[in-house]
Protein backbone atom coordinates (compact mmCIF):
# COMPACT_ATOMS: atom_id res chain seq x y z
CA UNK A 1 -12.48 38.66 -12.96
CA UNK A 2 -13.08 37.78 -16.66
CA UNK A 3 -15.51 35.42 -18.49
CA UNK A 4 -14.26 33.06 -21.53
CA UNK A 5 -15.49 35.87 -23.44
CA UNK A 6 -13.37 39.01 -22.06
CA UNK A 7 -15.91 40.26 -20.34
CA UNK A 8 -16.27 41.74 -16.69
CA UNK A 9 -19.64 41.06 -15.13
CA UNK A 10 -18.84 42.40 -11.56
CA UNK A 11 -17.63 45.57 -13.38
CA UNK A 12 -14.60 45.30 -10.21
CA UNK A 13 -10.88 45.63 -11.84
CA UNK A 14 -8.10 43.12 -10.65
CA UNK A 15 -4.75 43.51 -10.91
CA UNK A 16 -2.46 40.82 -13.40
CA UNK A 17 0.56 39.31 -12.20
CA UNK A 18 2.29 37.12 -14.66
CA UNK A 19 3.45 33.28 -12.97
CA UNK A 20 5.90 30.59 -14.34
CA UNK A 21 4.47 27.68 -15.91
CA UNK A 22 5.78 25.81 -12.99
CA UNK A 23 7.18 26.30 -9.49
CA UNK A 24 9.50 23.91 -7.60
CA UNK A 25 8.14 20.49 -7.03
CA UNK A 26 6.48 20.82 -10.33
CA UNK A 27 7.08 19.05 -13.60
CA UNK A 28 9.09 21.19 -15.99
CA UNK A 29 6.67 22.56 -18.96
CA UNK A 30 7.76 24.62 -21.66
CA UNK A 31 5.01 23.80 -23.82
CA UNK A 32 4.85 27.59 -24.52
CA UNK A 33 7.78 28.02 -26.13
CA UNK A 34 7.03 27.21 -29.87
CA UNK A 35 10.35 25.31 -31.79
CA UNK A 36 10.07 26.21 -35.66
CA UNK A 37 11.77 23.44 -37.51
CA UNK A 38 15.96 23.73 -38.33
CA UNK A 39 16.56 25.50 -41.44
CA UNK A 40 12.76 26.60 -41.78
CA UNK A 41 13.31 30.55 -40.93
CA UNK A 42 14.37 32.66 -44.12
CA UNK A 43 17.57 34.47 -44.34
CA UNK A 44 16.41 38.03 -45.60
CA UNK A 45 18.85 40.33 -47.62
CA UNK A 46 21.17 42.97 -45.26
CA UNK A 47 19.67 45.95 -46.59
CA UNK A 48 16.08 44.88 -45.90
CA UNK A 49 13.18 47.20 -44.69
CA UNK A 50 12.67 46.12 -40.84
CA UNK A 51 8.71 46.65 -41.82
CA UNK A 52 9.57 43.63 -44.15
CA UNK A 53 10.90 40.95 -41.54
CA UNK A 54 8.65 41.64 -38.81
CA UNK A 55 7.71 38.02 -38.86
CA UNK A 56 11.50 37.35 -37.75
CA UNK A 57 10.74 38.79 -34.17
CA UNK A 58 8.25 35.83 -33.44
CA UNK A 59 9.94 33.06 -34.69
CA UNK A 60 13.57 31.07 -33.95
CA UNK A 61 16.17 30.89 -36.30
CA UNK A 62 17.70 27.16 -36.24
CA UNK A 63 20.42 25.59 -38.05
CA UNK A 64 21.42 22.56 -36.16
CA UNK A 65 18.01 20.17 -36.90
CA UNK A 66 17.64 16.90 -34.49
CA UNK A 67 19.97 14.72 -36.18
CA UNK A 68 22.74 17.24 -35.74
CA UNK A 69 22.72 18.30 -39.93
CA UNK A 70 23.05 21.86 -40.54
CA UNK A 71 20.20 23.01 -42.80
CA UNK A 72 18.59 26.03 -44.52
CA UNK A 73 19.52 29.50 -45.53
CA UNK A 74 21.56 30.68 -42.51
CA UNK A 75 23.78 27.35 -42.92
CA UNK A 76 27.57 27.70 -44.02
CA UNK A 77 28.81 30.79 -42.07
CA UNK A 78 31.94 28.46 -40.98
CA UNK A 79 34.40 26.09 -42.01
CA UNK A 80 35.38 23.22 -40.40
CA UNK A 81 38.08 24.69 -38.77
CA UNK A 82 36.33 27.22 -37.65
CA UNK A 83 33.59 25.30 -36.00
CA UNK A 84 36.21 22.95 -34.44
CA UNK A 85 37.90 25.67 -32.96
CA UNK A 86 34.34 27.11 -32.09
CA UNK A 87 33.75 24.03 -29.55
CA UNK A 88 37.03 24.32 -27.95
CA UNK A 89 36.03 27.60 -26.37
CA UNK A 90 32.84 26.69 -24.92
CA UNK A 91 34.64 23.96 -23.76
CA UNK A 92 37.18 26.13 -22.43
CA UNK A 93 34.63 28.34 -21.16
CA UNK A 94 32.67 25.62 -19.25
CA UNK A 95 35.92 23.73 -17.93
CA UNK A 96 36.71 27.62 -16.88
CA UNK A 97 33.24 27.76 -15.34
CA UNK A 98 33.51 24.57 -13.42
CA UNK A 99 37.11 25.37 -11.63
CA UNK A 100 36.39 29.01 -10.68
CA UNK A 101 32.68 28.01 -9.01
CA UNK A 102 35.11 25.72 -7.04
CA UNK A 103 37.71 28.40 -6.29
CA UNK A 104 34.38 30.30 -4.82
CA UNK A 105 33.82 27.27 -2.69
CA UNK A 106 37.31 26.86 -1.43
CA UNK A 107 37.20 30.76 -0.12
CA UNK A 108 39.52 31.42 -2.62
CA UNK A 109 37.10 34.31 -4.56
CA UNK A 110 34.13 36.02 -2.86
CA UNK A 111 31.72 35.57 -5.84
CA UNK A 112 31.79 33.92 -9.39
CA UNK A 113 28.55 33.92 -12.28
CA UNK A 114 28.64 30.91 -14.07
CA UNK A 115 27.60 30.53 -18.22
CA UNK A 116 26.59 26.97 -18.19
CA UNK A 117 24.39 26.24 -21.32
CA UNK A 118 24.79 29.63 -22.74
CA UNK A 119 28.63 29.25 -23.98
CA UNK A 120 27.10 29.71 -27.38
CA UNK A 121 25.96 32.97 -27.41
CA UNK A 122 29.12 35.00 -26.60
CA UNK A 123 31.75 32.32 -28.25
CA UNK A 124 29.95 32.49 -31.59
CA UNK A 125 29.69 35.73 -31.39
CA UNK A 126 32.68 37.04 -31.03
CA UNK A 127 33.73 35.45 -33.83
CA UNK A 128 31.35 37.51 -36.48
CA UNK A 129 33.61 40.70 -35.32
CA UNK A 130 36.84 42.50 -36.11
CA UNK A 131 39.51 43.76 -33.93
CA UNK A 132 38.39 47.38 -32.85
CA UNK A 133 34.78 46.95 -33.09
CA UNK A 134 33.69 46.93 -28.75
CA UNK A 135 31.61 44.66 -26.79
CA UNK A 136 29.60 46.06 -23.77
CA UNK A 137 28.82 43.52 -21.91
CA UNK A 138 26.81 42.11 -19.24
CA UNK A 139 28.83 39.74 -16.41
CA UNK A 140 27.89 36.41 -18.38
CA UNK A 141 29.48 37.01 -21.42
CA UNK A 142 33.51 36.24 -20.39
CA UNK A 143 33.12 34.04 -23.43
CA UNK A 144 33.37 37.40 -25.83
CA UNK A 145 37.33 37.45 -24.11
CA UNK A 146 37.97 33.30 -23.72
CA UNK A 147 37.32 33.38 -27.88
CA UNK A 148 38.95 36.51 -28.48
CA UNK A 149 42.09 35.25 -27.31
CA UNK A 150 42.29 37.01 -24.03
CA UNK A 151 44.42 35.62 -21.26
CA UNK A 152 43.20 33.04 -19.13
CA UNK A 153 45.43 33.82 -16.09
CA UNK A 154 44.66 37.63 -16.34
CA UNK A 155 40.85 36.04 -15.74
CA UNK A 156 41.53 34.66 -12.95
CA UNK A 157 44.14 37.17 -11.62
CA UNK A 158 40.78 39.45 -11.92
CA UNK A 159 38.83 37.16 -10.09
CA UNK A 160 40.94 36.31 -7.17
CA UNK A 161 41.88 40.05 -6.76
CA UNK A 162 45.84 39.75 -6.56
CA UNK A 163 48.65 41.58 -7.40
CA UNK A 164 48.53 40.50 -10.90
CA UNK A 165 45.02 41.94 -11.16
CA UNK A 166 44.73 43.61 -14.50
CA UNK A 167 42.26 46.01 -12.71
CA UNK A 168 43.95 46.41 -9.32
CA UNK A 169 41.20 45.52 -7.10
CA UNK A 170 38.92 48.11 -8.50
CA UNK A 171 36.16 45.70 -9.79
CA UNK A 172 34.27 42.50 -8.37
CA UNK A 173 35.24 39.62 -9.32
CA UNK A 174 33.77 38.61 -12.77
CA UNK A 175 33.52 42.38 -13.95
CA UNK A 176 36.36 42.10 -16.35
CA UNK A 177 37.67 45.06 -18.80
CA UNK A 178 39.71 45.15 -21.61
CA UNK A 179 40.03 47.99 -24.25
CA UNK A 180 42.40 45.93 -26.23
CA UNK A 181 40.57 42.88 -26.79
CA UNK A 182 37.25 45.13 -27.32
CA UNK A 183 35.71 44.17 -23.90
CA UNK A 184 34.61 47.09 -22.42
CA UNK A 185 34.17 47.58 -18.36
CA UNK A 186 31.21 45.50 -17.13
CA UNK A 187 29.03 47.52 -14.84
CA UNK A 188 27.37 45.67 -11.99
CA UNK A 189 24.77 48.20 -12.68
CA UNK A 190 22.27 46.50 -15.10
CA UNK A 191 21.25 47.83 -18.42
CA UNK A 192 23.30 51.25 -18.06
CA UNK A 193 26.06 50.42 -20.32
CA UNK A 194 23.21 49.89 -23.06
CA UNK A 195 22.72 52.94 -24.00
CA UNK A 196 26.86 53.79 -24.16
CA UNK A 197 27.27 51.05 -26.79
CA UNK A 198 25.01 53.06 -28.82
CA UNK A 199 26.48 56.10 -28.22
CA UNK A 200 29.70 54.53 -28.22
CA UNK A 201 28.89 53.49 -32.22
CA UNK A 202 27.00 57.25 -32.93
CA UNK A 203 30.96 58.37 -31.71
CA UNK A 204 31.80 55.63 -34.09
CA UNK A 205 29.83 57.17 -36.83
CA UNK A 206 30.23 60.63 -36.61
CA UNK A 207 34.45 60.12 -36.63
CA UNK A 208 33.05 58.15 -40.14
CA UNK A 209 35.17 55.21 -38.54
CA UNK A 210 34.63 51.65 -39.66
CA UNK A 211 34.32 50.32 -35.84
CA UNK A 212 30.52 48.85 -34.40
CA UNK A 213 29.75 48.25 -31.32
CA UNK A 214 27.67 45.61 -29.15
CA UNK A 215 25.25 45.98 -26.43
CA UNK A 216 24.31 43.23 -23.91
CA UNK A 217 21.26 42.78 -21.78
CA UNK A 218 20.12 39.63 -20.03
CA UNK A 219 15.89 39.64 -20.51
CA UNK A 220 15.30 40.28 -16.58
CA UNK A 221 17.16 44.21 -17.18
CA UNK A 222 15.05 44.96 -20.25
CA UNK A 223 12.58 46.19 -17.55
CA UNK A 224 14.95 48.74 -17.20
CA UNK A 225 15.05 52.45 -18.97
CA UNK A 226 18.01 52.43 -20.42
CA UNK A 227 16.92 49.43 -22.70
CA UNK A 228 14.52 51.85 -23.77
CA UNK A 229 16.37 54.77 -24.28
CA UNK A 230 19.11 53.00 -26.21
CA UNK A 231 16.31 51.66 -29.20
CA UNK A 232 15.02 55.41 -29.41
CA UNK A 233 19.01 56.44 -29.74
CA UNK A 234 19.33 53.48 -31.87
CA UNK A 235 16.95 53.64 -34.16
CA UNK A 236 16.86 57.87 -34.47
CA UNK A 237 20.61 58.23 -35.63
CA UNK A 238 20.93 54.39 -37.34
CA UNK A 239 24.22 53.41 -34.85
CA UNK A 240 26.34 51.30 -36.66
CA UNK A 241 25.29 48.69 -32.83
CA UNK A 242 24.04 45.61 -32.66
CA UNK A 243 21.96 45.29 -29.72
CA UNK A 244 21.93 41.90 -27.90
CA UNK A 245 19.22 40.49 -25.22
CA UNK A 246 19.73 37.18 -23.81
CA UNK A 247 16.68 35.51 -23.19
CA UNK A 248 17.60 32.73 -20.37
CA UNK A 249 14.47 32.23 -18.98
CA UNK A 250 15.00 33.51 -15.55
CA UNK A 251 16.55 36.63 -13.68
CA UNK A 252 18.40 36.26 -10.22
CA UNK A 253 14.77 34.56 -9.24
CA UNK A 254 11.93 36.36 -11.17
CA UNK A 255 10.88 34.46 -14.82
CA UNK A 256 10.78 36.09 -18.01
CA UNK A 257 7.50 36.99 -18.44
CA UNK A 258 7.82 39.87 -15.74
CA UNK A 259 10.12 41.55 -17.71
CA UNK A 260 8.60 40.69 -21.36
CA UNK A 261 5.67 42.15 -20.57
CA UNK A 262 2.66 41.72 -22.84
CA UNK A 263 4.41 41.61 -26.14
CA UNK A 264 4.90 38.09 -26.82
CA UNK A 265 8.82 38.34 -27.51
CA UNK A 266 11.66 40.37 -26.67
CA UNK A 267 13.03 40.83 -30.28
CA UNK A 268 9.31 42.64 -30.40
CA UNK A 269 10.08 45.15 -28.63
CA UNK A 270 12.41 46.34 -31.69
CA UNK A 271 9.28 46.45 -33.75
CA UNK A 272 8.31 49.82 -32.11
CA UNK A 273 11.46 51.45 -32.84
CA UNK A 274 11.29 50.57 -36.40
CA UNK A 275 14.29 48.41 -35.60
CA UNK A 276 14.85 44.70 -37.53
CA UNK A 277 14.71 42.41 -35.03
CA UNK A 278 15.39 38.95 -35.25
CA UNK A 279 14.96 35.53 -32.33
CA UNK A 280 17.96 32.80 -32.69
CA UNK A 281 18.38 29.51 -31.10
CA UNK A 282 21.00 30.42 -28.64
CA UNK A 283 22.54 26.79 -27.85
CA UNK A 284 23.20 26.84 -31.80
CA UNK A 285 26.51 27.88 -32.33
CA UNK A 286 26.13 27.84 -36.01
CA UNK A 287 22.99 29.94 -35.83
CA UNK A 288 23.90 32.41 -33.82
CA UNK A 289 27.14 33.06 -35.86
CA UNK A 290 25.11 33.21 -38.98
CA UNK A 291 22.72 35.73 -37.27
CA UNK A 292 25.76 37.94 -35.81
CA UNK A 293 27.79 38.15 -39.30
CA UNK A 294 24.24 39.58 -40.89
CA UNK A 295 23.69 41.89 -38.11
CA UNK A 296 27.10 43.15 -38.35
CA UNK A 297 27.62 43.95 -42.09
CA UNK A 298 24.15 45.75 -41.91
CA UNK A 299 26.13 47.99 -39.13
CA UNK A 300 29.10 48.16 -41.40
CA UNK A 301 27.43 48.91 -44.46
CA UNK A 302 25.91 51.97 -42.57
CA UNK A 303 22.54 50.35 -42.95
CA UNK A 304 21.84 50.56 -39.07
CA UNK A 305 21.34 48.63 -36.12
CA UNK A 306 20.05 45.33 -35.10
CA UNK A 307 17.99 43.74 -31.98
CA UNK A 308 19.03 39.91 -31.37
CA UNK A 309 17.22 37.63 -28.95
CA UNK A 310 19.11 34.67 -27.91
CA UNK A 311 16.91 31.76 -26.50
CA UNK A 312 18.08 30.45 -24.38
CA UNK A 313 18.32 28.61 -20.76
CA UNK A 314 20.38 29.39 -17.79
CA UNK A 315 21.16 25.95 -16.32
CA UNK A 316 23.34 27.13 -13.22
CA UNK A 317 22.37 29.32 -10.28
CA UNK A 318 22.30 32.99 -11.00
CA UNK A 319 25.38 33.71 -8.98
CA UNK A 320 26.92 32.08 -6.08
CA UNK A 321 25.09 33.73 -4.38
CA UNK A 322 21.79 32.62 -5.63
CA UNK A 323 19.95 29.39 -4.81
CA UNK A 324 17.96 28.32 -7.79
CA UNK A 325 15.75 25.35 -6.35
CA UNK A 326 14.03 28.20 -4.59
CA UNK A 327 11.87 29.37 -7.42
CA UNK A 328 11.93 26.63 -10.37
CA UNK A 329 11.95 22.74 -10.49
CA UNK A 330 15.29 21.46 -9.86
CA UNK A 331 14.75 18.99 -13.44
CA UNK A 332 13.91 22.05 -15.32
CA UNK A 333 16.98 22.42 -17.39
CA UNK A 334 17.17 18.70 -18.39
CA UNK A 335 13.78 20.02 -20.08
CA UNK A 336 14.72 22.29 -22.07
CA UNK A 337 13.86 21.86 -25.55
CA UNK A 338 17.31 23.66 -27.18
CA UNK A 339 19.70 20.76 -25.59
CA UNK A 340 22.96 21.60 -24.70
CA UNK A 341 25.64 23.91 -26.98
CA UNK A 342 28.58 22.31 -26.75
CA UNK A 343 26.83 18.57 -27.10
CA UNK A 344 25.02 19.84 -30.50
CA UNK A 345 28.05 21.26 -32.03
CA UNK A 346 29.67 18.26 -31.20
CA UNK A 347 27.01 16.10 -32.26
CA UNK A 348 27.33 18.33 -35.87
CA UNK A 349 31.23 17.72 -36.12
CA UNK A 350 30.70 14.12 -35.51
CA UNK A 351 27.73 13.80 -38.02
CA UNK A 352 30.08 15.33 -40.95
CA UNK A 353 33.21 13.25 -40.32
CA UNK A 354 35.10 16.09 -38.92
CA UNK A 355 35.28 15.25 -34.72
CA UNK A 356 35.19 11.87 -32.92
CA UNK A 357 33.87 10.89 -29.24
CA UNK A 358 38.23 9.96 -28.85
CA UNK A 359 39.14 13.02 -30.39
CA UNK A 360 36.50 15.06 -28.26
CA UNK A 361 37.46 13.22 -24.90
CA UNK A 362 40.90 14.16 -25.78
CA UNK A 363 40.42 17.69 -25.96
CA UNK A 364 38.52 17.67 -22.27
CA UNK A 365 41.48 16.35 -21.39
CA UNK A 366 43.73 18.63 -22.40
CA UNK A 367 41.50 21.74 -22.00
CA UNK A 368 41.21 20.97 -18.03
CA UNK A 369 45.18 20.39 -17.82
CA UNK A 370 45.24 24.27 -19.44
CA UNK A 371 42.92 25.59 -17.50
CA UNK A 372 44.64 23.70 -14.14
CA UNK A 373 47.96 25.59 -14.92
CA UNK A 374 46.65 28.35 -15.95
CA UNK A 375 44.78 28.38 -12.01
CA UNK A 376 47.73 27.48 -10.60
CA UNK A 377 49.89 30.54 -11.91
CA UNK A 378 47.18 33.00 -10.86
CA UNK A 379 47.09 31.53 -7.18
CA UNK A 380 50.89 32.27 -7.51
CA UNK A 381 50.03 35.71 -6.96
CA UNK A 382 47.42 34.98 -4.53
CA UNK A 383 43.98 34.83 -3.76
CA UNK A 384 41.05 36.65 -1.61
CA UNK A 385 42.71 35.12 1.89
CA UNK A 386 46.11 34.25 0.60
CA UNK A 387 49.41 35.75 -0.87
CA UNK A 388 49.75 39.13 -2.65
CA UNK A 389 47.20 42.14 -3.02
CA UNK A 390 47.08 45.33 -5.06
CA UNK A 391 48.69 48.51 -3.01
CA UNK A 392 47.22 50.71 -1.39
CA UNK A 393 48.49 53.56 -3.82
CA UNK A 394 46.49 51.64 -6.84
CA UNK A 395 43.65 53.79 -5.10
CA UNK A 396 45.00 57.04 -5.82
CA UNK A 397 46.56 56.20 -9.37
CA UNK A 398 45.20 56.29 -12.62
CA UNK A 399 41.99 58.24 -11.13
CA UNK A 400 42.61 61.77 -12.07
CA UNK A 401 45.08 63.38 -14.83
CA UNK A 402 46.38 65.81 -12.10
CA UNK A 403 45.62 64.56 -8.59
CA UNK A 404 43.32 67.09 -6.41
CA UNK A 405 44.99 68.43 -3.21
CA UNK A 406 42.70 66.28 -0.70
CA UNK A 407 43.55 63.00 -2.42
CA UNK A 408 47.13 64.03 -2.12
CA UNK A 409 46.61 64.72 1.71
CA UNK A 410 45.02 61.49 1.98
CA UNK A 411 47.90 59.21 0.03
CA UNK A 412 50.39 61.24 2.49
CA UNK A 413 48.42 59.76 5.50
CA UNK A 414 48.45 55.98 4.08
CA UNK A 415 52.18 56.28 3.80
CA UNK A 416 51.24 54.77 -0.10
């Protein structure tokens, strides 16, 4: 034990384990998590020395302020258009969200990982890249594909595990892939695709493409040593990658702060690696946009790569399978200071005369009859107790260029 003054008088050591502000049954507090003001964090030039913008890794970049105005340098990434169409696919996303949880519920799916309050992060995203350029990403980021364009009903043909699976049975539901739409194979695995986005962009580089890549981490798997073996890659060869940790607060049931360790922030860690690393509001659309259009023309200017930490708040459970009143108050994410995504984008398009509360419950409307049919022709094909199922032979196919003798013995024997 420890005096006010750092000092040991026993001279005995004692071990420190990091605890949540709060537990369950306590009142929400994130008094610790210090809000700089909308528009008040500067927008440094692309080519800037990371030594220069180390104050960027302890601070939040905001754009949306209180009243819903967008403000200060990082403002004006988007038109109105573009911002409009920017809400539809959170909404999308969440209305998404909300019937496949119930699909899980129904015994229709084994397992589903919802995004609710982080639609955000991956929508705006995607939209600061070009086809080509390749996303590896973690299993809460289906909003990378619902923005890109990607088909709904393949989605949920994935999920339920049909005969119209895009992956033939060969992943979980939720683990989606898609080369095409620059998605590339989630692994359940945490933090080991990491390090192949890097390498994925030093391939990238060394063809002297013009492709970048993306890497994905949620802040629990940053404990991990792959997270720390892709910034050494990272930084070392400059990989045209921008490297992405999403900072919701909690893992499956263990807080942040196990994870962060002692260094205040997990954009800090970047610091070490000589890497710039910058903290955005994550339920800011607008802001993280801004953030992910610098970060990529530094990559595509061959200037090197980027750390991003989205803060952020995961308001659902961590899976279906997870049980979230177990470790944190059940009012917690009515606390949290960021709000809600899709509210303050909405709130924004209002403000400027470009949306309406009519024109906004219109769109709910129509976004849940689109994602209804679109449910509706997946469970066509079937789902996990119901209707049709990849074959059997979908095991042997596709696995080898020239199938090995015992795998050809074994197909024989399953009549596939």
């Amino acid at each position: 034990m420890t005096d006010g003054q750092g000092n040991n008088p026993t001279g005995r050591l004692s071990l420190h384990v990091p605890e949540p502000e709060v537990r369950p049954g306590g009142k929400p507090d994130f008094s610790n998590v210090t809000i700089p003001k909308a528009g008040s964090v500067r927008r440094p030039e692309v080519d800037e020395h990371p030594e220069a913008m180390r104050d960027l890794a302890f601070s939040i970049i905001r754009v949306l302020d209180r009243e819903g105005e967008a403000v200060g340098p990082w403002a004006g990434s988007l038109t109105n258009e573009e911002l409009m169409e920017g809400l539809r696919h959170m909404m999308l996303l969440r209305a998404f969200d909300s019937r496949m949880l119930m699909a899980q519920r129904q015994g229709k799916t084994s397992f589903y990982m919802q995004h609710l309050g982080e639609e955000a992060v991956s929508c705006a995203f995607r939209k600061a890249l070009l086809p080509g350029d390749m996303n590896f990403p973690t299993y809460r980021q289906a909003g990378l594909l619902i923005a890109g364009g990607y088909p709904m009903v393949d989605m949920m043909n994935e999920i339920y595990s049909n005969d119209a699976d895009p992956l033939k049975g060969r992943q979980l539901p939720v683990l989606y892939s898609s080369k095409e739409y620059g998605f590339f194979t989630i692994s359940g695995n945490l933090a080991t695709q990491y390090i192949q986005a890097v390498g994925w962009a030093m391939a990238s580089a060394i063809k002297n493409d013009t492709k970048i890549a993306a890497g994905w981490i949620g802040d629990g798997a940053t404990a991990e040593s792959d997270f720390h073996a892709a910034l050494v890659f990272a930084s070392t060869y400059r990989a045209p990658v921008i490297l992405n940790v999403v900072n919701n607060q909690w893992a499956i049931s263990t807080f942040q702060g196990i994870a962060r360790g002692g260094s205040g922030t997990f954009a800090a860690r970047g610091l070490g690696f000589g890497l710039p690393s910058l903290r955005v509001d994550g339920n800011d659309y607008l802001a993280v946009h801004a953030v992910a259009k610098w970060a990529a023309e530094r990559a595509r200017r061959n200037i090197g790569p980027t750390l991003i930490e989205y803060v952020t708040y995961r308001v659902g459970a961590h899976s279906t399978s997870d049980d979230p009143s177990a470790y944190r108050p059940k009012e917690e994410s009515e606390a949290w200071p960021l709000g809600d995504p899709v509210i303050r984008l909405k709130n924004h398009l209002i403000r400027i005369g470009a949306w309406s509360e009519e024109r906004h419950k219109q769109m709910e409307a129509e976004i849940r009859d689109t994602v209804v049919a679109a449910q509706k022709e997946a469970e066509k094909h079937g789902t996990l107790h119901s209707g049709g199922r990849p074959s059997m032979r979908d095991m042997f196919e596709g696995v080898y260029a020239e199938m090995p003798p015992h795998l050809k013995r074994q197909r024989q024997q399953a009549g596939v």
